[in-house]
Protein backbone atom coordinates (compact mmCIF):
# COMPACT_ATOMS: atom_id res chain seq x y z
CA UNK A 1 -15.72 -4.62 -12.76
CA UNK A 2 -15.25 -1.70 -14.22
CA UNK A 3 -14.03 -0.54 -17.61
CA UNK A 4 -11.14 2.91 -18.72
CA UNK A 5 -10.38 2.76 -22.31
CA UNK A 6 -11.89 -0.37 -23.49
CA UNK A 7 -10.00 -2.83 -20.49
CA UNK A 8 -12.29 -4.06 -17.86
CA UNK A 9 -10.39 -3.62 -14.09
CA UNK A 10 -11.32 -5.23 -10.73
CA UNK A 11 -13.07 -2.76 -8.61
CA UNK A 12 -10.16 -3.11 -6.00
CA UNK A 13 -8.21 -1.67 -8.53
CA UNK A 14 -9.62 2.00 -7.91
CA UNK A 15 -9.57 2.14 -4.15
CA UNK A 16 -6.72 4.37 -3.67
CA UNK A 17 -5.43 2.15 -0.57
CA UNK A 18 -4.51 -0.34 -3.81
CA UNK A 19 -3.19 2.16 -6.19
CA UNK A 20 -1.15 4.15 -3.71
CA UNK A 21 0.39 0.76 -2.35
CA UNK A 22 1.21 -0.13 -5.97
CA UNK A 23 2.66 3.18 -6.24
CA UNK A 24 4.60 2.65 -2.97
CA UNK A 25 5.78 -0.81 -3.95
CA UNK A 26 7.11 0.82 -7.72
CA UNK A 27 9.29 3.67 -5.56
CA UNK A 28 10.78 1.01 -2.99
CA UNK A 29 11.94 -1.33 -6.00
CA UNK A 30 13.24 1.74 -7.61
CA UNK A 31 14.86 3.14 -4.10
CA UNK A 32 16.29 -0.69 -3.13
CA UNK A 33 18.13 -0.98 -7.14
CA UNK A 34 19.62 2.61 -6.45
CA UNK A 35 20.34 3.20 -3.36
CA UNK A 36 20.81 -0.28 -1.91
CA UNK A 37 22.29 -2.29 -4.18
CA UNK A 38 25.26 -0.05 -4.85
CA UNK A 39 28.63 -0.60 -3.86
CA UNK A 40 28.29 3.45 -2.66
CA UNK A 41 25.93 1.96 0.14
CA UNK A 42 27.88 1.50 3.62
CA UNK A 43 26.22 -1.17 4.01
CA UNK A 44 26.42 -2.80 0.60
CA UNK A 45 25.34 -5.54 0.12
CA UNK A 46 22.24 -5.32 2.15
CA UNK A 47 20.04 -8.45 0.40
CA UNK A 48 17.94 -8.88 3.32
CA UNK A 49 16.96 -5.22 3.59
CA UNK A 50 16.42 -5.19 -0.17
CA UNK A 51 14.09 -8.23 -0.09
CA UNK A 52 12.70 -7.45 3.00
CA UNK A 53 11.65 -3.94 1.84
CA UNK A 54 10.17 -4.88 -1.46
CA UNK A 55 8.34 -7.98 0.41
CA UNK A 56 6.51 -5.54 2.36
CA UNK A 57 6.34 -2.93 0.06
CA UNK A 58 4.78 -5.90 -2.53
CA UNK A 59 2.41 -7.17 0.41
CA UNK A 60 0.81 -3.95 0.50
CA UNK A 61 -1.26 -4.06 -2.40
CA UNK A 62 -1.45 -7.69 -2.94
CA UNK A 63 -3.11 -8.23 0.41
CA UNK A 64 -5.88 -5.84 -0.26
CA UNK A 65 -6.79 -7.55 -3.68
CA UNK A 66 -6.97 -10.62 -2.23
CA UNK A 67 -9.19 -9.58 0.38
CA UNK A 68 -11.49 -7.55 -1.59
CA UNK A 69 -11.37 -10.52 -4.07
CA UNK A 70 -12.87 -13.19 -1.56
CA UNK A 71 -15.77 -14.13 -0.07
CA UNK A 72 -15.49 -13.32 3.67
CA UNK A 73 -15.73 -9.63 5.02
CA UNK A 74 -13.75 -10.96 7.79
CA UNK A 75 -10.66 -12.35 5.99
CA UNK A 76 -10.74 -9.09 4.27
CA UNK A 77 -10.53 -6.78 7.22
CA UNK A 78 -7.99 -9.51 8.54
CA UNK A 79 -6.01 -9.02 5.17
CA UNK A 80 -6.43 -5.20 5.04
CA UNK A 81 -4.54 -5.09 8.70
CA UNK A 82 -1.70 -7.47 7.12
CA UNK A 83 -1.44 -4.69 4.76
CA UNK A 84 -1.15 -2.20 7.18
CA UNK A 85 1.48 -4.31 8.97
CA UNK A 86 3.26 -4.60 5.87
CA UNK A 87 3.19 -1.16 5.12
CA UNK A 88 4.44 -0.23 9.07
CA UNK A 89 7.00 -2.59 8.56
CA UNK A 90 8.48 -0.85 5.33
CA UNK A 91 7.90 2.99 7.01
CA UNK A 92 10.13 1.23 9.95
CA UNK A 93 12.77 -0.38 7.36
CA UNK A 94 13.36 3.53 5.41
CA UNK A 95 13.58 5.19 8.95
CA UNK A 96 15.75 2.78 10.13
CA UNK A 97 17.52 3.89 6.47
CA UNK A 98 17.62 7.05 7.04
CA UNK A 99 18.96 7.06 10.91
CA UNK A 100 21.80 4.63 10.28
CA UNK A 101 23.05 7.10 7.63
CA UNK A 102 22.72 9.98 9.63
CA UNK A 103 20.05 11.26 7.36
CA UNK A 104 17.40 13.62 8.56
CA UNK A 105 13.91 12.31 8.76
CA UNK A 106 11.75 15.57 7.98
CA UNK A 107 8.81 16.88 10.00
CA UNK A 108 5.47 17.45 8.59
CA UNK A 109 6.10 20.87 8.16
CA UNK A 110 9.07 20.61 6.04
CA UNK A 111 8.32 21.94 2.67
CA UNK A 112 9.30 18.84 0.64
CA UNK A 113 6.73 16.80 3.07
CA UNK A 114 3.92 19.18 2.18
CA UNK A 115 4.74 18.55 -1.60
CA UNK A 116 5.04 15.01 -1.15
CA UNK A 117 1.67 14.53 0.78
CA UNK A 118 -0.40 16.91 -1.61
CA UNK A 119 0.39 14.00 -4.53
CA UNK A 120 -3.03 12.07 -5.66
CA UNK A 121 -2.54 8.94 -7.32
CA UNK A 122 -4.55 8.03 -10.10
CA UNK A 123 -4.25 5.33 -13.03
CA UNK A 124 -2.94 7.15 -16.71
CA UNK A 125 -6.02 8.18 -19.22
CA UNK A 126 -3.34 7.40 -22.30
CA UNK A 127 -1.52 3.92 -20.47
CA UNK A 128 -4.76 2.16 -18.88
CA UNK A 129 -1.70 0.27 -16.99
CA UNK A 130 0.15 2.82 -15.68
CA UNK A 131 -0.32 5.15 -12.44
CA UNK A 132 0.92 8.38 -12.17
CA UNK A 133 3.90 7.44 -10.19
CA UNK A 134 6.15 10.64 -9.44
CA UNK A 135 9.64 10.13 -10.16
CA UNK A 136 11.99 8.85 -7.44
CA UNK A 137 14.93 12.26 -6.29
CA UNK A 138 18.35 11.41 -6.84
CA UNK A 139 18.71 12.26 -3.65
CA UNK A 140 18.77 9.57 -0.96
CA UNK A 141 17.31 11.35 2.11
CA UNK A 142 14.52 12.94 -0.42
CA UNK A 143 14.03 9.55 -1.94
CA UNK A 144 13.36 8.04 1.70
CA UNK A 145 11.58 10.66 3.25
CA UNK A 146 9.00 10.43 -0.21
CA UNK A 147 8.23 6.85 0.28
CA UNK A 148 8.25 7.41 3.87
CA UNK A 149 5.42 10.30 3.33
CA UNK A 150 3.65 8.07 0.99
CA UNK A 151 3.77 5.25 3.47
CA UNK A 152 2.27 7.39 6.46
CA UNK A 153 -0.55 8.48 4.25
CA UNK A 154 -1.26 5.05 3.31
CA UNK A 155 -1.43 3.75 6.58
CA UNK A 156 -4.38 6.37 7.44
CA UNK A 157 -6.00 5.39 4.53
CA UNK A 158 -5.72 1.88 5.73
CA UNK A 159 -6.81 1.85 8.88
CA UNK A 160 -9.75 4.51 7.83
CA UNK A 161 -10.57 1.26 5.13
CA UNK A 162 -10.41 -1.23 8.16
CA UNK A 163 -12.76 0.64 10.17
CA UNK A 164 -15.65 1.06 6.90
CA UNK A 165 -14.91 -2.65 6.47
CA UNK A 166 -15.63 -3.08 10.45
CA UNK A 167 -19.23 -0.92 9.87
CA UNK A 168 -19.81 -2.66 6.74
CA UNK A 169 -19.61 -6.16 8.93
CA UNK A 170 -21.57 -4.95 11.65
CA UNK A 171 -24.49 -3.79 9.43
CA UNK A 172 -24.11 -6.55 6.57
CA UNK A 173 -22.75 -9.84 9.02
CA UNK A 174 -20.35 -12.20 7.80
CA UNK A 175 -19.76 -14.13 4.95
CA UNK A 176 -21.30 -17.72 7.53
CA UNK A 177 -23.81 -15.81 9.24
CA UNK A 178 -25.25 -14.93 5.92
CA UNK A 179 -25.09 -18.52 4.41
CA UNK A 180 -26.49 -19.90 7.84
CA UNK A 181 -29.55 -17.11 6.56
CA UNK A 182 -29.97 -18.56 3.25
CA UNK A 183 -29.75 -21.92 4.53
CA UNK A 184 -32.23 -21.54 7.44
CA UNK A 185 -34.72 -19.39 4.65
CA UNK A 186 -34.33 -22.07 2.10
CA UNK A 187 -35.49 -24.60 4.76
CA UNK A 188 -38.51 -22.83 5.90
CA UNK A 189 -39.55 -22.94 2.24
């Protein structure tokens, strides 16, 4: 545990996978209340794509807490690549967005994308439960293409977390291999 301005925080609480996927789930409720739920949409109303989207969006962070929470290495890695599922899933959902609306999806090199991917999330010195979550555009192609970005540079953080978690098994063992350990050194006693 550690402790910012007198409140103690799980540790899974600083890994930036976590805070950027709480970030990302913040945007996508904010993007599915504007920009989905309004009789402006085409497709309005789009329930399933708004509950969809803010399941996976939600699963995100929620799936790495509860795998950094438990016991087993393992089930964490497992969780950690339902996370990265979830987080594919919702990159899929706002390209699908912006394609069906004839929306561009922007390159890399666009200058927006540059801005977008040069963010660095971090929790608020002055709100201890707050992140520095940038504000959604009005726009809905800029809105997308921002969670979008975010969503790509979560899923390389991801899958850069699966594969520490994979070297961390491999050096460490598993969560039964280790009480098999204990077990067999407690009976040699």
């Amino acid at each position: 545990m550690n402790t910012q301005m007198g409140q103690t925080r799980p540790g899974y609480e600083y890994l930036v996978v976590y805070m950027l996927g709480k970030v990302i789930q913040d945007l996508t409720f904010q993007f599915c209340q504007r920009f989905l739920k309004s009789p402006q949409d085409p497709t309005y109303p789009n329930l399933k794509l708004v509950e969809q989207a803010n399941g996976a969006a939600r699963s995100n962070p929620q799936n790495v807490a509860e795998g950094y929470t438990g016991e087993s290495l393992s089930s964490y890695i497992m969780l950690v690549g339902v996370a990265n599922g979830s987080n594919e899933e919702l990159a899929k959902d706002l390209e699908d967005y912006l394609r069906q609306r004839n929306l561009p999806i922007w390159t890399k090199d666009h200058p927006k994308i540059r801005q977008f991917r040069a963010f660095r999330v971090f929790w608020l010195p002055n709100s201890p439960n707050s992140l520095n979550t940038p504000i959604l555009p009005s726009d809905p192609a800029e809105a997308a293409n921002m969670i979008l970005t975010f969503c790509r540079m979560e899923g390389y953080l991801l899958s850069q977390h699966i594969k520490s978690l994979e070297v961390k098994h491999a050096k460490e063992g598993g969560f039964r291999e280790n009480l098999l350990k204990k077990r067999l050194g407690y009976r040699r006693q």
